[in-house]
C-alpha atoms as a PDB file:
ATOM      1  CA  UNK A   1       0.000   0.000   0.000  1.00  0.00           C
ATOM      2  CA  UNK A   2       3.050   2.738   1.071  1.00  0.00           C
ATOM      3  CA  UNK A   3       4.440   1.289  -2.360  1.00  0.00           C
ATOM      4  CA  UNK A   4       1.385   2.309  -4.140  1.00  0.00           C
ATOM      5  CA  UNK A   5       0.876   5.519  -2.657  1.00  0.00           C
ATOM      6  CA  UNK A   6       4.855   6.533  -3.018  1.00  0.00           C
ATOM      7  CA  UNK A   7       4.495   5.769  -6.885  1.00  0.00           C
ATOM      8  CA  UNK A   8       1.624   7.650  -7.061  1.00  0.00           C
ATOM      9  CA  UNK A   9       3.265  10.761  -5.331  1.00  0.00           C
ATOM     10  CA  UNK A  10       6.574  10.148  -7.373  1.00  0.00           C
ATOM     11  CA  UNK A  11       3.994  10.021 -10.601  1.00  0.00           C
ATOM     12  CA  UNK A  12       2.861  13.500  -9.455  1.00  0.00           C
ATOM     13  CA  UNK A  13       5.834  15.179  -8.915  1.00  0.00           C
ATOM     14  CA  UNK A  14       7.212  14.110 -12.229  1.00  0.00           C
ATOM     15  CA  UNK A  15       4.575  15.273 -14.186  1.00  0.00           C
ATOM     16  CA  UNK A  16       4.808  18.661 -12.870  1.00  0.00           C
ATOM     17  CA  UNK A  17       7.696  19.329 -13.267  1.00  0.00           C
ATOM     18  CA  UNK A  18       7.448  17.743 -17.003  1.00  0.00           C
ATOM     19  CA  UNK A  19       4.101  20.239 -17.378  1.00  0.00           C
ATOM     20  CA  UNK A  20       6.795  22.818 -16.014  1.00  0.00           C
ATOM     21  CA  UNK A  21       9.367  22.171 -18.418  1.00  0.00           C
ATOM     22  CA  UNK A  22       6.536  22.250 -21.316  1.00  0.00           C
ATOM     23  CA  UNK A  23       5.600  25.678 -19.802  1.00  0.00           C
ATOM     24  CA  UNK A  24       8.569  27.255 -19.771  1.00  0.00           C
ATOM     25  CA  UNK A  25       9.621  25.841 -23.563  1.00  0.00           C
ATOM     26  CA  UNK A  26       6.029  27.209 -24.215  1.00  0.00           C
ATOM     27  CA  UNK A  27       6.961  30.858 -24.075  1.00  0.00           C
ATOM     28  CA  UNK A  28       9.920  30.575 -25.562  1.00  0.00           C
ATOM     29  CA  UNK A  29       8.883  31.100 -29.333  1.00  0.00           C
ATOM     30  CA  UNK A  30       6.657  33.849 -28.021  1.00  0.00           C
ATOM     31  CA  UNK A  31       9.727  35.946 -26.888  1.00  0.00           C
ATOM     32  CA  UNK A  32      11.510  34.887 -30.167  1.00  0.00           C
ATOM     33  CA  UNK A  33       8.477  35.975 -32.080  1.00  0.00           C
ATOM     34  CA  UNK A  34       8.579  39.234 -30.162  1.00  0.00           C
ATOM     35  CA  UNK A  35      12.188  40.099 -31.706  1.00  0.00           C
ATOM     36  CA  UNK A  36      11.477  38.533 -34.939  1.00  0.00           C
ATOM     37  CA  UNK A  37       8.444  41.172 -34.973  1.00  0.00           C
ATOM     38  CA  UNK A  38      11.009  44.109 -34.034  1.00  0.00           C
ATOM     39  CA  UNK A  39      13.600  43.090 -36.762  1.00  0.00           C
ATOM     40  CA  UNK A  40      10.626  42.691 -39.490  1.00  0.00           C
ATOM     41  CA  UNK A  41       9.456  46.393 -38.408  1.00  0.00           C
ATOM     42  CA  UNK A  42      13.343  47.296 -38.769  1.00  0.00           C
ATOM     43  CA  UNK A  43      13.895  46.093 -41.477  1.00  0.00           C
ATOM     44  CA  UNK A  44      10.488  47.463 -43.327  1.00  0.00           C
ATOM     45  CA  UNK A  45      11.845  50.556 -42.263  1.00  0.00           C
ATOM     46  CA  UNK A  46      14.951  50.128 -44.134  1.00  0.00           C
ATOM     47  CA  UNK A  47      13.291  48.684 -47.082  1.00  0.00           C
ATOM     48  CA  UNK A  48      10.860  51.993 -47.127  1.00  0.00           C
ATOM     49  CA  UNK A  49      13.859  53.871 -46.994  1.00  0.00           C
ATOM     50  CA  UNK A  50      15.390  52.525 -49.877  1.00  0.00           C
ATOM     51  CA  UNK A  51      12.405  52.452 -51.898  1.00  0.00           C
ATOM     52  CA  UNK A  52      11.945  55.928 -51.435  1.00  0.00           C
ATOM     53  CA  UNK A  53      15.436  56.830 -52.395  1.00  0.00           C
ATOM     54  CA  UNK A  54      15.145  54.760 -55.153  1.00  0.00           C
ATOM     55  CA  UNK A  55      11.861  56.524 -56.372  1.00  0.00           C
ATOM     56  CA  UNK A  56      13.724  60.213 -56.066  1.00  0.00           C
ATOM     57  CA  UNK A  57      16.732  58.756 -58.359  1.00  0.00           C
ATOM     58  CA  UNK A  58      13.800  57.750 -60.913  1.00  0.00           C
ATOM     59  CA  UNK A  59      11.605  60.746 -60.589  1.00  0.00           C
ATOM     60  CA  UNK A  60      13.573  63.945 -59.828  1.00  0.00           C
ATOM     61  CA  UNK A  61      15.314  65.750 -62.257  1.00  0.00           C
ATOM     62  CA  UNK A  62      18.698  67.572 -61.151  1.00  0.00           C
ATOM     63  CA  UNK A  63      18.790  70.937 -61.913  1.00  0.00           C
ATOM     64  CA  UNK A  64      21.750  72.160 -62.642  1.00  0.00           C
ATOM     65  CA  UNK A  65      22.539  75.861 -63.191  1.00  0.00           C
ATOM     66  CA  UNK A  66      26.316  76.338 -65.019  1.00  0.00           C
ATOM     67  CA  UNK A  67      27.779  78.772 -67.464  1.00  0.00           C
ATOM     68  CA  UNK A  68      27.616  77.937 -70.946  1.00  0.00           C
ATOM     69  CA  UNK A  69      31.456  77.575 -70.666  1.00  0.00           C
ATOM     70  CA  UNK A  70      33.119  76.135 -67.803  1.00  0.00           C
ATOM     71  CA  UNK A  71      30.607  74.838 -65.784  1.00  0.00           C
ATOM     72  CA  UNK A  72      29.137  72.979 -69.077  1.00  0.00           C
ATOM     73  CA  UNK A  73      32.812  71.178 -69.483  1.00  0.00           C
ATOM     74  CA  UNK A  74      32.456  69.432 -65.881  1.00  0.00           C
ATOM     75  CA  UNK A  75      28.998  68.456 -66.385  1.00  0.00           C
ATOM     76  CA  UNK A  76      29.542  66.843 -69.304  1.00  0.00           C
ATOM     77  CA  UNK A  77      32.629  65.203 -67.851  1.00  0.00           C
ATOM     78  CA  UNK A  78      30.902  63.646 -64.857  1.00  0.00           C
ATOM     79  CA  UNK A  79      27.055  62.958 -66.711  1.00  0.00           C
ATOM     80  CA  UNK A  80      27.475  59.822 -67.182  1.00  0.00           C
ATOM     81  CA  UNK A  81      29.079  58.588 -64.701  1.00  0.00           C
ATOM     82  CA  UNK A  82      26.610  60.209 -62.287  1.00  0.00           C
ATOM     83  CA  UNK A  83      23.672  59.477 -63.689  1.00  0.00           C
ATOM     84  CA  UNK A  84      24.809  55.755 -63.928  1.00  0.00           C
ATOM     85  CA  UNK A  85      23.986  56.126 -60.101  1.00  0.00           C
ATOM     86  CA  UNK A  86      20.206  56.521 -61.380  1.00  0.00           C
ATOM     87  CA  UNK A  87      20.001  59.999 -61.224  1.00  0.00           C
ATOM     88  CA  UNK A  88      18.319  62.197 -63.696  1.00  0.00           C
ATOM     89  CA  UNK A  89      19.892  65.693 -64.283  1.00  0.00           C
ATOM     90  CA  UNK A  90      19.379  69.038 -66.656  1.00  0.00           C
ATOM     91  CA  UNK A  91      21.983  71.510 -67.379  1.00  0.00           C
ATOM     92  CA  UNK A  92      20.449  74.958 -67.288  1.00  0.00           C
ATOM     93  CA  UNK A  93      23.060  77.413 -68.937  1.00  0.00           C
ATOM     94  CA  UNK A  94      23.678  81.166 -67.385  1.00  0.00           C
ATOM     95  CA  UNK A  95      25.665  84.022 -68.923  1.00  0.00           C
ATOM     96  CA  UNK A  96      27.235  84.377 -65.575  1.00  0.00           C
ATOM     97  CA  UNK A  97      27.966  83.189 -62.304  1.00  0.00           C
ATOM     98  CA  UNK A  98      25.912  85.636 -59.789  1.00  0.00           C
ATOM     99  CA  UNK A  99      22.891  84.468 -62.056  1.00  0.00           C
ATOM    100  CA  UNK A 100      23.824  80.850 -61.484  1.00  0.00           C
ATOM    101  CA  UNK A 101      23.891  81.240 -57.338  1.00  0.00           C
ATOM    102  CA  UNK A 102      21.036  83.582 -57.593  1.00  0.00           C
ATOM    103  CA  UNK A 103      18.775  80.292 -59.295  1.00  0.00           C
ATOM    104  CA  UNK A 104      19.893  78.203 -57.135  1.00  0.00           C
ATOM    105  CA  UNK A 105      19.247  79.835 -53.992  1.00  0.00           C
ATOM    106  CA  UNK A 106      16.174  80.579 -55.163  1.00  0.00           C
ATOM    107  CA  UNK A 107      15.089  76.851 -55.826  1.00  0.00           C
ATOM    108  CA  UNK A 108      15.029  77.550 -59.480  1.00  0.00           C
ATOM    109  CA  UNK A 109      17.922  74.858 -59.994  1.00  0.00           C
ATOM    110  CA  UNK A 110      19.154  72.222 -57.368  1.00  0.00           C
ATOM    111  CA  UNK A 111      22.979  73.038 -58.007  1.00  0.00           C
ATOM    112  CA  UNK A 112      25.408  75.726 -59.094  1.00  0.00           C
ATOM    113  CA  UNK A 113      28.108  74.293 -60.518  1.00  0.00           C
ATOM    114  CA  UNK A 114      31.336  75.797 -61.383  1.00  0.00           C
ATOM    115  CA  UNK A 115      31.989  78.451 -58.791  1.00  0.00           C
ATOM    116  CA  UNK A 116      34.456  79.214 -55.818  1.00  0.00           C
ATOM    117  CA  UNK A 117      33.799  78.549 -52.372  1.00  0.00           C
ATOM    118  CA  UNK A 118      34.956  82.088 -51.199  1.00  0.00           C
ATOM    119  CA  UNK A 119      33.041  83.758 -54.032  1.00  0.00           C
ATOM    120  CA  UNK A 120      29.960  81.879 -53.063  1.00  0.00           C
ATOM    121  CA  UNK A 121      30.623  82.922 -49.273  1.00  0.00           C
ATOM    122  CA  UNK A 122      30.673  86.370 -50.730  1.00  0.00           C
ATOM    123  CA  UNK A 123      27.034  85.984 -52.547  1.00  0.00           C
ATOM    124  CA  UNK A 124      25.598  84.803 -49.174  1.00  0.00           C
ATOM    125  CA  UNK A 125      26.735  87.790 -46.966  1.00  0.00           C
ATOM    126  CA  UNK A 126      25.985  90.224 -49.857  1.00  0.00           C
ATOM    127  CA  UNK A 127      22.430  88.353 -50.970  1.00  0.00           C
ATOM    128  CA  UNK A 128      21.242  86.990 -47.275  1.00  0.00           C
ATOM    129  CA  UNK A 129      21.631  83.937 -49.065  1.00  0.00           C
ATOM    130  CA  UNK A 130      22.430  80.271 -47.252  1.00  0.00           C
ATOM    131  CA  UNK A 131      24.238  78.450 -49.834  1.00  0.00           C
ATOM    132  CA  UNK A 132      26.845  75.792 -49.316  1.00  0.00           C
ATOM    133  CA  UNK A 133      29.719  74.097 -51.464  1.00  0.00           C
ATOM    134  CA  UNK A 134      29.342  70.044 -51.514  1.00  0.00           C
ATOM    135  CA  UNK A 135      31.866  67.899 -49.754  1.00  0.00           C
ATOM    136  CA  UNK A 136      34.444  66.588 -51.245  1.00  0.00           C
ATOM    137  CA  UNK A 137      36.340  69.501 -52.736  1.00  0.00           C
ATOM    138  CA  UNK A 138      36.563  69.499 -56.420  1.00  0.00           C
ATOM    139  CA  UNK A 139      39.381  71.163 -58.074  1.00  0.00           C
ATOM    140  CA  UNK A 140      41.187  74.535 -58.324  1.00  0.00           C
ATOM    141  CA  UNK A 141      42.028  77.004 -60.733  1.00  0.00           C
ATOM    142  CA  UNK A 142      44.433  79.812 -60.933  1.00  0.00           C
ATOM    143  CA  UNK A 143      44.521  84.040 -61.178  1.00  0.00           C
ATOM    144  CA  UNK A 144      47.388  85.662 -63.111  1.00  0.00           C
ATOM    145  CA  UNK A 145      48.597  89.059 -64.826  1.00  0.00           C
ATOM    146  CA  UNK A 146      48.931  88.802 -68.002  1.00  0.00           C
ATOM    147  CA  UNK A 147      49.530  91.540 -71.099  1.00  0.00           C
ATOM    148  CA  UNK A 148      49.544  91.599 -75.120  1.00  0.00           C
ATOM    149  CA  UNK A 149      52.020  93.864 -75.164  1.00  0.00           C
ATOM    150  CA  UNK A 150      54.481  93.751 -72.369  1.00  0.00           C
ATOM    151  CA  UNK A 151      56.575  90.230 -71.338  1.00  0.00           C
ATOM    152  CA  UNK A 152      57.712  91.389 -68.058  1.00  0.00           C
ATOM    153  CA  UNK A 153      56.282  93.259 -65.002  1.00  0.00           C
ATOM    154  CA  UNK A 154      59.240  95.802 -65.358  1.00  0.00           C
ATOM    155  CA  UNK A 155      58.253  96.349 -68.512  1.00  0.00           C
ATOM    156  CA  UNK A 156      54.526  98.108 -67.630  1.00  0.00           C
ATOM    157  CA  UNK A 157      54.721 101.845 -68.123  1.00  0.00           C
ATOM    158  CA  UNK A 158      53.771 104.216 -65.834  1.00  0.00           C
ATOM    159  CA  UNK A 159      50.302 105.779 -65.906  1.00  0.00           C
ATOM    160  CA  UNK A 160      49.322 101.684 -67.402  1.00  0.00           C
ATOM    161  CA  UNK A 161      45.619 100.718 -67.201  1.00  0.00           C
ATOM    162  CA  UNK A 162      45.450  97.229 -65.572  1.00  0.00           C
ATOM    163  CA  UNK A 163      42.261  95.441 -65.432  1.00  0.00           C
ATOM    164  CA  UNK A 164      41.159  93.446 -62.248  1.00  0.00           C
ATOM    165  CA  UNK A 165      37.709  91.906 -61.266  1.00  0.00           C
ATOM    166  CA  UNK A 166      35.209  94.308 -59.649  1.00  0.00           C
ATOM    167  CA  UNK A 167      33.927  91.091 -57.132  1.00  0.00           C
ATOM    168  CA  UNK A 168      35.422  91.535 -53.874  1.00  0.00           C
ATOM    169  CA  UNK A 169      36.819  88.035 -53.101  1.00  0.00           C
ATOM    170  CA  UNK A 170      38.798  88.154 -56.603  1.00  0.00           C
ATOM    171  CA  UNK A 171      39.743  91.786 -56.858  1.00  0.00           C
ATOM    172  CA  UNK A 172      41.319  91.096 -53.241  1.00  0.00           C
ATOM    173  CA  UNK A 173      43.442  88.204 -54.962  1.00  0.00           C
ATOM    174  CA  UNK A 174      44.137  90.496 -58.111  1.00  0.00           C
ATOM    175  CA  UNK A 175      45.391  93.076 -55.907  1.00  0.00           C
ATOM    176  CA  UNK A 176      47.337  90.970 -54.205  1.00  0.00           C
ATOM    177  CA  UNK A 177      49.068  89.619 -57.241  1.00  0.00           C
ATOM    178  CA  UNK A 178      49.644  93.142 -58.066  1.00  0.00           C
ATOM    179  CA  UNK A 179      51.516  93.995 -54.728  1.00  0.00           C
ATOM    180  CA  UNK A 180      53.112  90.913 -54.690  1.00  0.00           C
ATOM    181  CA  UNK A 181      54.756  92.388 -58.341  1.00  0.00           C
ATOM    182  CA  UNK A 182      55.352  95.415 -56.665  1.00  0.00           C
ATOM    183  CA  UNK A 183      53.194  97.451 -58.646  1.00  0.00           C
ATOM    184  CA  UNK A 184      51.398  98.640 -55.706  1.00  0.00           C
ATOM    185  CA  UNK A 185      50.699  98.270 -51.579  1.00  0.00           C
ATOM    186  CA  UNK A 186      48.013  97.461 -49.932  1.00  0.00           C
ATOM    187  CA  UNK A 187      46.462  98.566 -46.483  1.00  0.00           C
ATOM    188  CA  UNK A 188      46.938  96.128 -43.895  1.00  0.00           C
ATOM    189  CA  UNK A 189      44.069  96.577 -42.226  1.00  0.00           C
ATOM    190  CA  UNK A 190      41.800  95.364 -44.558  1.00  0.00           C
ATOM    191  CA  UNK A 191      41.168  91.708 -45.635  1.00  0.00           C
ATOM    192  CA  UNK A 192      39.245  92.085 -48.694  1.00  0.00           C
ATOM    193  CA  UNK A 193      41.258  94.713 -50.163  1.00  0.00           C
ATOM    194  CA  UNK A 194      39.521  97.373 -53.220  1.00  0.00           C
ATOM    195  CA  UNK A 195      41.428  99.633 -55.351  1.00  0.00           C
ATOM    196  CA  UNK A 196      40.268 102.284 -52.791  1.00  0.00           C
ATOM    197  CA  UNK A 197      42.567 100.447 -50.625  1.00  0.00           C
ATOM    198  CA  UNK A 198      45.536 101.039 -52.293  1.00  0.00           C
ATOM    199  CA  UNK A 199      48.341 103.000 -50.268  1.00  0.00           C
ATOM    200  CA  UNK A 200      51.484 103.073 -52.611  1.00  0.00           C
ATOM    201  CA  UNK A 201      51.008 103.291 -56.477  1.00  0.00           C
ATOM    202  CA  UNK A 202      54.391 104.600 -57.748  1.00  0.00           C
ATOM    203  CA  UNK A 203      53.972 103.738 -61.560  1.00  0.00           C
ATOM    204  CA  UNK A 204      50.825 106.092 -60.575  1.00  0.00           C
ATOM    205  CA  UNK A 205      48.654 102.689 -62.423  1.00  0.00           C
ATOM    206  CA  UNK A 206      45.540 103.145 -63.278  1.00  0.00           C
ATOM    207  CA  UNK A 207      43.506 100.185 -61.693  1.00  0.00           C
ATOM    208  CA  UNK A 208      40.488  99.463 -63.804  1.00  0.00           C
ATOM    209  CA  UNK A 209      37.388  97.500 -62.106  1.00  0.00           C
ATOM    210  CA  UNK A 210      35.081  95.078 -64.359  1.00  0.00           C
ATOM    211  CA  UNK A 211      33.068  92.127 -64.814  1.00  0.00           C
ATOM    212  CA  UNK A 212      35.711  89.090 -64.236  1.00  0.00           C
ATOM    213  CA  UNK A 213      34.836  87.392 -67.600  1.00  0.00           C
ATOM    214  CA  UNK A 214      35.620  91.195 -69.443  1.00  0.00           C
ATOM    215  CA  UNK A 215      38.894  90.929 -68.196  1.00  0.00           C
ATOM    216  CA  UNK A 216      40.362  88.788 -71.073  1.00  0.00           C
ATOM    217  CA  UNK A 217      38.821  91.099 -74.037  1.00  0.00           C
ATOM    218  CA  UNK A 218      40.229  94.161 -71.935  1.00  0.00           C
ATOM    219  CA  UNK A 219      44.204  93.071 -73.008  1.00  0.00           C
ATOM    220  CA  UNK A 220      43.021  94.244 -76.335  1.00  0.00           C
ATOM    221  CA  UNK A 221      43.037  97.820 -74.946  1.00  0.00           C
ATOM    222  CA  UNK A 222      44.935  97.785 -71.669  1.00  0.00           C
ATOM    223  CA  UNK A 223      48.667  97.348 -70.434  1.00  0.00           C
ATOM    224  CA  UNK A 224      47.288  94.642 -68.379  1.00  0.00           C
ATOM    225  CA  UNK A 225      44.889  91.988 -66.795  1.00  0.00           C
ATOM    226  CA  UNK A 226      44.524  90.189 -64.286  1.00  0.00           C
ATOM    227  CA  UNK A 227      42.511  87.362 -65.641  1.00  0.00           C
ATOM    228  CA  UNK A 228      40.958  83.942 -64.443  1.00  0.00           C
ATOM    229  CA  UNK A 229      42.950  80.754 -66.415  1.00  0.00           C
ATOM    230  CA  UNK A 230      40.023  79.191 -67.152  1.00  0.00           C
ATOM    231  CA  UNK A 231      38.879  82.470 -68.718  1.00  0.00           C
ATOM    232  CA  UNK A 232      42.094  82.538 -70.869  1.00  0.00           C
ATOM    233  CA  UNK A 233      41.483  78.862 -72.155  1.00  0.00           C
ATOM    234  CA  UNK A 234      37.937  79.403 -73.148  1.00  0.00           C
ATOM    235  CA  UNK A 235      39.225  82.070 -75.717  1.00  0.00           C
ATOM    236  CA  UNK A 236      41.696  80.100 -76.888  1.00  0.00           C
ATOM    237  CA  UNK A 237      44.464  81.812 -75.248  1.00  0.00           C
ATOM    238  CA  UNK A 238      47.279  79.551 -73.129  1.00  0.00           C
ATOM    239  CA  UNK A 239      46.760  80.026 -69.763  1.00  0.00           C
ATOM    240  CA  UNK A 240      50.084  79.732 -69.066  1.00  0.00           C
ATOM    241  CA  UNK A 241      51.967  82.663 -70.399  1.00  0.00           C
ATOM    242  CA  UNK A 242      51.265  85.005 -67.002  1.00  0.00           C
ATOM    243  CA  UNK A 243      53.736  87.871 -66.171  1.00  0.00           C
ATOM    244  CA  UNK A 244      53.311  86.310 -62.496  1.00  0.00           C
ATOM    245  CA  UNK A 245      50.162  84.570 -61.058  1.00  0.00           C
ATOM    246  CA  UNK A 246      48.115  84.198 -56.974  1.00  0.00           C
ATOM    247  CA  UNK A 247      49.567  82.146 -53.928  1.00  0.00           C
ATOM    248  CA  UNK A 248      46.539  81.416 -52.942  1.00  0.00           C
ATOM    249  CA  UNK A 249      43.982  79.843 -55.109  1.00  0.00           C
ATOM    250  CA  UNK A 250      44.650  76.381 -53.605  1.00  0.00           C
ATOM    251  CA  UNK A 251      42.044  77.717 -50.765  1.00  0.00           C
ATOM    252  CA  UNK A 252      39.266  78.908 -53.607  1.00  0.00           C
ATOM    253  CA  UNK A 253      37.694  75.264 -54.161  1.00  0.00           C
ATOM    254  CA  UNK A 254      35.339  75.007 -57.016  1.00  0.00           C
ATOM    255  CA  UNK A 255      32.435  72.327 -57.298  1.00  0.00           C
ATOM    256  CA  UNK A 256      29.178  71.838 -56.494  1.00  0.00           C
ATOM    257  CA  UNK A 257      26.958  74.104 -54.814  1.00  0.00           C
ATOM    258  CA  UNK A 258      23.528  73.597 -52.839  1.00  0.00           C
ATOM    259  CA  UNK A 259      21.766  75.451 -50.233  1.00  0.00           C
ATOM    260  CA  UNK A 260      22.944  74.327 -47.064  1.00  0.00           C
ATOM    261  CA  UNK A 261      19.908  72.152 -46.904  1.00  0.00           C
ATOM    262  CA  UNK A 262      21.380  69.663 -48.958  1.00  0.00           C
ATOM    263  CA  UNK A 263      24.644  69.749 -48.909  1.00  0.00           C
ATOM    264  CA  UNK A 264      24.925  66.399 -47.306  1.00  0.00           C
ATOM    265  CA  UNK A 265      22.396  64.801 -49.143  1.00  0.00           C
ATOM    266  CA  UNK A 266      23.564  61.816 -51.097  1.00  0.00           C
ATOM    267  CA  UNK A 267      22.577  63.150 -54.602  1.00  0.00           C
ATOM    268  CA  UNK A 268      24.649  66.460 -53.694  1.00  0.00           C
ATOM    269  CA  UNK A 269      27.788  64.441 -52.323  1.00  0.00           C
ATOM    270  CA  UNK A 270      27.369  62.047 -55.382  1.00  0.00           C
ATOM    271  CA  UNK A 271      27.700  64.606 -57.996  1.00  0.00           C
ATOM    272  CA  UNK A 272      31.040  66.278 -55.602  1.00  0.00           C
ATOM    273  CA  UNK A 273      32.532  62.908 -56.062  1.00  0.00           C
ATOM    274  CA  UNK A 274      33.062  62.372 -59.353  1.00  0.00           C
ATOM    275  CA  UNK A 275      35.366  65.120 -59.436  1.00  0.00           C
ATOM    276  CA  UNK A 276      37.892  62.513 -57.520  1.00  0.00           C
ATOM    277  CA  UNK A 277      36.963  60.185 -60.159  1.00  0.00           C
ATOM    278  CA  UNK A 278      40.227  60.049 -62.452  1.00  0.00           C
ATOM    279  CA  UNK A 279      38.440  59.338 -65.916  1.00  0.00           C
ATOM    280  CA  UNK A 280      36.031  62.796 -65.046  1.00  0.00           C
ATOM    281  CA  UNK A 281      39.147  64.907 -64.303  1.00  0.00           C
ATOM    282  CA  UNK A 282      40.979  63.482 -67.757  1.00  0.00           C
ATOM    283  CA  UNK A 283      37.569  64.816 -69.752  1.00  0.00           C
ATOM    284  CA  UNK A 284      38.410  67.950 -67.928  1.00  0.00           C
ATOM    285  CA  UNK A 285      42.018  68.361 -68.982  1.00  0.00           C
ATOM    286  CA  UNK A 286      41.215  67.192 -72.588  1.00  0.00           C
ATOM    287  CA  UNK A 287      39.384  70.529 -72.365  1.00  0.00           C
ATOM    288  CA  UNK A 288      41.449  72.848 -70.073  1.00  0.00           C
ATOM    289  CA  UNK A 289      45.039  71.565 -69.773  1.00  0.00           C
ATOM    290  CA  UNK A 290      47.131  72.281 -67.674  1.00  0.00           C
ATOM    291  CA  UNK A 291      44.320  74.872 -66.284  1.00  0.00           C
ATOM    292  CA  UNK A 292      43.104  72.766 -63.091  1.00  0.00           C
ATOM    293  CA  UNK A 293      44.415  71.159 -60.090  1.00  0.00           C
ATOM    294  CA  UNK A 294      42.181  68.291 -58.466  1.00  0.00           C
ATOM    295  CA  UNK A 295      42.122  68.020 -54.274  1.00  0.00           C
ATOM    296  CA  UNK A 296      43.529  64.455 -53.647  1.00  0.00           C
ATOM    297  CA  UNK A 297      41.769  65.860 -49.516  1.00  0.00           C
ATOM    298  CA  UNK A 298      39.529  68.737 -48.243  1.00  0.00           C
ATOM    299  CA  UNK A 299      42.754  69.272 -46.177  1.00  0.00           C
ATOM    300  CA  UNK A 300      44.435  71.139 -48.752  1.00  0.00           C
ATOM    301  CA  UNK A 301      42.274  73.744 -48.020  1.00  0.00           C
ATOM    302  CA  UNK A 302      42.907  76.627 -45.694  1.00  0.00           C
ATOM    303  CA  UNK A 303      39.999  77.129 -43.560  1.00  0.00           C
END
């Protein structure tokens, strides 16, 4: 009888603790359910995310504002391989490059392309503007003095008429060029110097302020220009027959240009890419040699 009533005990306890066991497997899967639930919602998320992305590579159209010149040379250089990306893109040209930053910070266009950074600083204090250049750094140009007549800065008469842009970030870097000839000195107080700035002018020079793509067409009637190399090429002229050229153009990056908005948007930093890209900077060359200098690092650049 205690035999009887032991097994039946012994019975008891083992099935509880087997409906125990059962119990405790039994809520397993629903915790494991409960995470696969949080990584399905995660990873809809994702999937939305790149759906959407994907849909703004098909359906918008990436205005880009440019002048008929320059800026048209890198956009054809780096079309294809950005819009192998999937993005869609128009080239919109400008006669000049206030007009281009003006459309874009607007909204008119997406981009102005072609520009320096310091120049485009410039059109945002001026304009109450709140543009930004793309990330990475393009490429670089150069600013020199050159002259039809005259092969040497010795050579410039006194009472000369020298042309220099009438912007203020480049007629501070033509100016400079200038004093660095010693053809004149500057006040050192200022940091964007003017011709109104000038302290010493012993040649008694007469500094001439224009448009900065008038500048070429003036060595037809002046001593004297200071004059963009890019603006010498696209006249056919060789950019490098200077009298003496800037120091400084290293920290004027050109590229691409947003409003700060999207500067960091992948489109934007896309497009500022390709300007590493080596076959895009050989399309540029074929164009402009010897005119450009590509960033190998946004470290090159004084800031």
């Amino acid at each position: 009888m205690k035999k009887r009533v032991f097994g039946v005990l012994a019975a008891a306890v083992m099935a509880g603790v087997l409906t125990a066991g059962c119990a405790g497997k039994a809520s397993e899967p629903k915790k494991e359910t409960e995470a696969e639930a949080v990584q399905t919602e995660a990873e809809k998320e994702e999937t939305k995310k790149a759906e959407e992305g994907k849909a703004d590579k098909e359906d918008k159209v990436i205005k880009i504002a440019g002048t008929a010149s320059v800026s048209q040379v890198f956009y054809e250089a780096f079309k294809d391989k950005y819009e192998a990306q999937g993005y869609k893109t128009e080239f919109i040209p400008f006669d000049a490059n206030p007009v281009c930053l003006e459309a874009c910070a607007s909204g008119e266009v997406d981009v102005s392309l072609g520009q320096q950074k310091k120049f485009m600083e410039n059109f945002n204090k001026n304009n109450g503007a709140d543009l930004a250049m793309v990330k990475p750094y393009g490429l670089y140009t150069g600013i020199g003095l050159y002259s039809n007549e005259y092969t040497s800065v010795e050579e410039i008469p006194e009472g000369a008429q020298i042309a220099v842009m009438n912007d203020a970030s480049n007629e501070d870097v033509a100016l400079r060029i200038l004093e660095d000839a010693g053809l004149i000195k500057i006040s050192e107080e200022v940091e964007l110097a003017t011709v109104a700035d000038i302290v010493e002018n012993p040649k008694n020079l007469e500094i001439i302020e224009m448009e900065q793509a008038q500048t070429v067409t003036a060595l037809e009637d002046m001593a004297a220009a200071c004059c963009w190399f890019t603006h010498m090429a696209s006249v056919g002229k060789d950019a490098s027959t200077y009298l003496v050229r800037d120091n400084v153009m290293v920290n004027y990056p050109m590229g691409v240009f947003t409003k700060s908005e999207n500067a960091e948007s992948d489109w934007a930093v896309a497009m500022a890419e390709c300007f590493r890209d080596p076959e895009v900077q050989e399309k540029i060359e074929e164009t402009f040699p010897d005119v450009f200098e590509f960033y190998t690092s946004d470290d090159q650049v004084a800031e």
